[in-house]
Protein backbone atom coordinates (compact mmCIF):
# COMPACT_ATOMS: atom_id res chain seq x y z
CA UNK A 1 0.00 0.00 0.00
CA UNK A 2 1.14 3.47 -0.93
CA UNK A 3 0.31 6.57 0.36
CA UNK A 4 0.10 10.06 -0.24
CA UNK A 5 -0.98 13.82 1.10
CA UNK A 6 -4.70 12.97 -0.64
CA UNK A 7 -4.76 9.80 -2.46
CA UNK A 8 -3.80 6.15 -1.66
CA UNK A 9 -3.90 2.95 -3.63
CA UNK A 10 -4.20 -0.65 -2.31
CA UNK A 11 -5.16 -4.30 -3.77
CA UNK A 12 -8.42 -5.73 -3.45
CA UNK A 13 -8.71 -9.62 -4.00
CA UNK A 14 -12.37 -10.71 -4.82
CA UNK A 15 -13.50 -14.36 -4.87
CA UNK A 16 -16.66 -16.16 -6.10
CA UNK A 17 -18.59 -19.94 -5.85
CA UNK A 18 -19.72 -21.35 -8.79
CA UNK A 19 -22.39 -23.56 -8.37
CA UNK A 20 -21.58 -26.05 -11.09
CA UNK A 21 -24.65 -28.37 -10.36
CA UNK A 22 -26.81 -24.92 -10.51
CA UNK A 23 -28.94 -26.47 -13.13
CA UNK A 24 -30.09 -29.83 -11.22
CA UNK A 25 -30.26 -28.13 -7.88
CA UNK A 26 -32.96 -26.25 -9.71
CA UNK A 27 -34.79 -29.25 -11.49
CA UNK A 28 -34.23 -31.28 -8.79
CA UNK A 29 -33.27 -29.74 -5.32
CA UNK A 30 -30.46 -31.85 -5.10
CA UNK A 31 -27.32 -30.35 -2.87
CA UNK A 32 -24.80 -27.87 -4.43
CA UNK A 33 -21.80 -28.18 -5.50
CA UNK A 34 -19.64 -25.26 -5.07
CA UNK A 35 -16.46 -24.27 -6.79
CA UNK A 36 -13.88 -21.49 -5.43
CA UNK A 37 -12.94 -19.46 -8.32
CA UNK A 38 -10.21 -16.23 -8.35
CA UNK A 39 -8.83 -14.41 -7.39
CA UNK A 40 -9.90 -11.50 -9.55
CA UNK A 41 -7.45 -8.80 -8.22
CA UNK A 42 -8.13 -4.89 -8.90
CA UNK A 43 -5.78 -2.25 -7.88
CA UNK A 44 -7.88 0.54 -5.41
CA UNK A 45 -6.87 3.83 -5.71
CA UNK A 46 -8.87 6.91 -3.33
CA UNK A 47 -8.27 10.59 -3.87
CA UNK A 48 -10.15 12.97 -1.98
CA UNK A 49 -12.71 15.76 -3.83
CA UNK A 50 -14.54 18.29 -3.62
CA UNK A 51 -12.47 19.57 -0.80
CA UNK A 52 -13.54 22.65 1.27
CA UNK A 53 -11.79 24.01 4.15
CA UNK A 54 -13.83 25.99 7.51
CA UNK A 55 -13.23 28.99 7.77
CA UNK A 56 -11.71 28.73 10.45
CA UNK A 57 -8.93 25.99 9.33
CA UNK A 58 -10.29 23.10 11.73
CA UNK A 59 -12.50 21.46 9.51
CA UNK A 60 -12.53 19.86 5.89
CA UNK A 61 -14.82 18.15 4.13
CA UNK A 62 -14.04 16.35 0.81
CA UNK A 63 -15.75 13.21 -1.30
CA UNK A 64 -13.95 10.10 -2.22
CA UNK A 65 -13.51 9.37 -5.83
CA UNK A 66 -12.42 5.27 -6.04
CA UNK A 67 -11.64 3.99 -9.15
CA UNK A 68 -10.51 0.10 -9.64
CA UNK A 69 -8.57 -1.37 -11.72
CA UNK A 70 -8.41 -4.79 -12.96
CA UNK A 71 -4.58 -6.91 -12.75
CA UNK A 72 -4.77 -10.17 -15.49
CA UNK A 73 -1.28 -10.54 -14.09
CA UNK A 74 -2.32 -11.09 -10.53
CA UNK A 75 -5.92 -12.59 -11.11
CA UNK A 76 -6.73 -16.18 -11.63
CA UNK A 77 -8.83 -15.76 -14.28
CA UNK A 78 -10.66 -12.96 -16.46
CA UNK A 79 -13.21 -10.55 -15.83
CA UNK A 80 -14.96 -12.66 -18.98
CA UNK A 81 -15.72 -16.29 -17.03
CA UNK A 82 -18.41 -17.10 -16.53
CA UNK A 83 -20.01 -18.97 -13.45
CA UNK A 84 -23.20 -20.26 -11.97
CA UNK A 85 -24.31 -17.41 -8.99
CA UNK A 86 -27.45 -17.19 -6.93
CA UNK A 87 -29.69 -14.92 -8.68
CA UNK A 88 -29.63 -11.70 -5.79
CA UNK A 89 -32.20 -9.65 -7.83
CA UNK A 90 -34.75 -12.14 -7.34
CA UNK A 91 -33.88 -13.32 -4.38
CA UNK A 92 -33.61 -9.58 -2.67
CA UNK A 93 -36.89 -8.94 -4.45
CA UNK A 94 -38.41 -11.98 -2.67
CA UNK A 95 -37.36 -11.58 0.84
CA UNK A 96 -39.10 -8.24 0.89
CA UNK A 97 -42.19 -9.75 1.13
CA UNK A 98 -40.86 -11.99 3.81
CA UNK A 99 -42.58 -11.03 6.62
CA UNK A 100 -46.39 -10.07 7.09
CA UNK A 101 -46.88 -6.43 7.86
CA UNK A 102 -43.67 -5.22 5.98
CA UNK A 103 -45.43 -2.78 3.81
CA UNK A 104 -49.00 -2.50 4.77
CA UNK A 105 -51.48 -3.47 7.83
CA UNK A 106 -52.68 -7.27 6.39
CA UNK A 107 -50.00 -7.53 3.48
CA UNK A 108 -49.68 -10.83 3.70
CA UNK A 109 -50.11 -13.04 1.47
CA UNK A 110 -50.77 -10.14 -0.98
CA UNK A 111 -47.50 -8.70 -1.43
CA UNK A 112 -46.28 -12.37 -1.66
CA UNK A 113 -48.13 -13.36 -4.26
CA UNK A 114 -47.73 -10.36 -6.70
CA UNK A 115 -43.83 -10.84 -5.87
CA UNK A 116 -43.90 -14.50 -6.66
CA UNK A 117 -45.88 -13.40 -10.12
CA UNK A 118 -43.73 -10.74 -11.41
CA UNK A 119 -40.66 -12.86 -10.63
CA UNK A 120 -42.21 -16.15 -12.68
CA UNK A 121 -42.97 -13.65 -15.46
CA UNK A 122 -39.89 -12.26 -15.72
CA UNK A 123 -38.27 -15.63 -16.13
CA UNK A 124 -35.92 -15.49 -13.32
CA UNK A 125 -34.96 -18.12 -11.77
CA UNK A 126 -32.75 -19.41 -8.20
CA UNK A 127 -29.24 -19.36 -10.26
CA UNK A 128 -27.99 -17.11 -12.81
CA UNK A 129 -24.83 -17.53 -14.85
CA UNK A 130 -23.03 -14.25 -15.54
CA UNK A 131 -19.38 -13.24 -16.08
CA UNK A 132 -17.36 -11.76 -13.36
CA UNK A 133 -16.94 -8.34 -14.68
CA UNK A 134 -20.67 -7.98 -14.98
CA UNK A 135 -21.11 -9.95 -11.42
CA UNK A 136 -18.19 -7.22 -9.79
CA UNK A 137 -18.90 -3.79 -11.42
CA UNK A 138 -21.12 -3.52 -14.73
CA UNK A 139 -23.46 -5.08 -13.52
CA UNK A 140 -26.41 -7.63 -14.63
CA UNK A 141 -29.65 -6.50 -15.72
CA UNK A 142 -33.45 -7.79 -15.34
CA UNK A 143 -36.68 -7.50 -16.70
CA UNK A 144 -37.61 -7.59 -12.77
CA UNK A 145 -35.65 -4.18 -12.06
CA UNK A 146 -37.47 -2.62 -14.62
CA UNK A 147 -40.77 -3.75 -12.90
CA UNK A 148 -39.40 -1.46 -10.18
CA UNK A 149 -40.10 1.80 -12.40
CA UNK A 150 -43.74 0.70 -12.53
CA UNK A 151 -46.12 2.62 -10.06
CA UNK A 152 -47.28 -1.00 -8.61
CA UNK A 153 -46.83 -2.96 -5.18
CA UNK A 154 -44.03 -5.55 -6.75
CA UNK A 155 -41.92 -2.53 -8.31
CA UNK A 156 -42.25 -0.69 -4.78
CA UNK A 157 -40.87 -3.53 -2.96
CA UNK A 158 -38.43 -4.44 -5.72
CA UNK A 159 -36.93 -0.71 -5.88
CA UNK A 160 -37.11 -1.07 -2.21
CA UNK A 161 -34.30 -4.08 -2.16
CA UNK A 162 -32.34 -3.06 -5.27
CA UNK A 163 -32.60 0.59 -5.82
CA UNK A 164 -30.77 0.89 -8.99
CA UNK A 165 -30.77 -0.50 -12.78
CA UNK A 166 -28.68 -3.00 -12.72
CA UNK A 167 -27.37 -5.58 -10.04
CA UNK A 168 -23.48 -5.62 -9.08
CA UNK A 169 -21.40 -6.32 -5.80
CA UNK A 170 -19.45 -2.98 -6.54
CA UNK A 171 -22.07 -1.13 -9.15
CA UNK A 172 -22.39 2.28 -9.76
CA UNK A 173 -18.72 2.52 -7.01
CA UNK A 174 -16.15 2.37 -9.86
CA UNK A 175 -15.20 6.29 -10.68
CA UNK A 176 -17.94 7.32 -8.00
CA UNK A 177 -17.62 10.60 -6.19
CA UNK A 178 -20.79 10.08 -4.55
CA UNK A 179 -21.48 6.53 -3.34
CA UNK A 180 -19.29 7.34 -0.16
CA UNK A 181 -21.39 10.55 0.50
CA UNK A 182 -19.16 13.58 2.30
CA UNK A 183 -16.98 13.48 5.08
CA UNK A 184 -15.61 16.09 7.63
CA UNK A 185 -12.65 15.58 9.52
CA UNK A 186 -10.80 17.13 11.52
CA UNK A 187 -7.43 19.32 10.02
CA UNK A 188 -5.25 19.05 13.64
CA UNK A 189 -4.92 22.70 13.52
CA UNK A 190 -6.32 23.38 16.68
CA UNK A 191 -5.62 20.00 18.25
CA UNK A 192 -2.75 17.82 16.82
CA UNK A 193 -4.53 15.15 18.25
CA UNK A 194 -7.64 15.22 16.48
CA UNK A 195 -5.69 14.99 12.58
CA UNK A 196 -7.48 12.84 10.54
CA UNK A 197 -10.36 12.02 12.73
CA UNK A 198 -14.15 12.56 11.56
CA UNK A 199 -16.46 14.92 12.33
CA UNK A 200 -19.32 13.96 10.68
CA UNK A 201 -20.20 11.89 7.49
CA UNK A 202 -23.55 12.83 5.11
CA UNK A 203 -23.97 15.92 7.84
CA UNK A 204 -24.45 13.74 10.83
CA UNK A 205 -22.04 13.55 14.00
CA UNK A 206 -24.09 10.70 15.55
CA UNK A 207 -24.76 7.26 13.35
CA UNK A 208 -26.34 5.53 15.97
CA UNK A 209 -30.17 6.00 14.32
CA UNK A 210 -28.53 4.04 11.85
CA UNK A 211 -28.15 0.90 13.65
CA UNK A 212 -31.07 -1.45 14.13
């Protein structure tokens, strides 16, 4: 790792299971098989934005513009393989309907059956098979995600699982100054001690309404 006044770079290793008996686990329910593949290595570099300075020196807050990039020379494979993966946009679609009484007084089984409709008819199924670089950071569309534009209960809960247009572990992060939200730290000026420590992050001091 390498640093610098405002920017730093790292590795990131990312691994995946490939469920190579995908297609009779979902004809028959039999157990999977799973298959380590990777790693699929990307060099992480940060550098801060947007930076503004208080007035009165103590304070800055800045944005964190991450960009990735993939290494063939220290990756054990391609960002083109493909591999069998659980399908996450329908399964994040159906666990919102879960539990009675998530979105309405007497949901249930309502919500559960206009989820398990909208998934059948857009053809999605437990497993998907996708290539990594679609799987990591372009991402894998659905006819499902575009149900979530539609002004109905399924797209509600569906936009409420998976709020963008396409499904990736690292979507929409790669070259994003915004994913991270703003941070304000703390410059050491009036306390050495205090360098580098933050103030607040998205405007708020206190996370704890955050937690569950």
């Amino acid at each position: 790792m390498t640093s610098g006044r405002d920017s730093y770079r790292y590795v990131h290793e990312g691994l995946y299971f490939d469920c190579v008996n995908a297609e009779e686990v979902m004809a028959s329910n039999v157990k999977p098989l799973l298959k380590q593949v990777g790693p699929y290595t990307f060099r992480e570099h940060h550098k801060k934005t947007d930076i503004v300075f208080s007035e009165d020196g103590n304070l800055v807050d800045f944005k964190s513009l991450k960009t990735w990039y993939f290494e063939p020379e220290m990756s054990n494979g391609t960002l083109d393989d493909e591999i069998w993966a659980l399908n996450m946009i329908a399964i994040s679609a159906a666990e919102t309907t879960r539990w009675p009484n998530h979105w309405a007084e007497d949901d249930y089984p309502f919500m559960q059956f206009m989820m398990d409709q909208s998934i059948k008819q857009a053809n999605e199924t437990m497993f998907t098979r996708a290539r990594i670089g679609n799987l990591t950071f372009e991402g894998i569309g659905s006819p499902l995600l575009e149900m979530a534009m539609l002004r109905v209960p399924s797209g509600d809960a569906i936009n409420g699982s998976i709020p963008y247009d396409k499904f990736g572990w690292f979507y929409s992060r790669n070259e994003s100054t915004d994913y991270d939200g703003v941070y304000q730290m703390f410059t050491g000026k009036d306390d050495i001690y205090k360098v580098g420590q933050i103030s607040e992050w998205q405007g708020y001091s206190n996370l704890s309404q955050s937690l569950p």
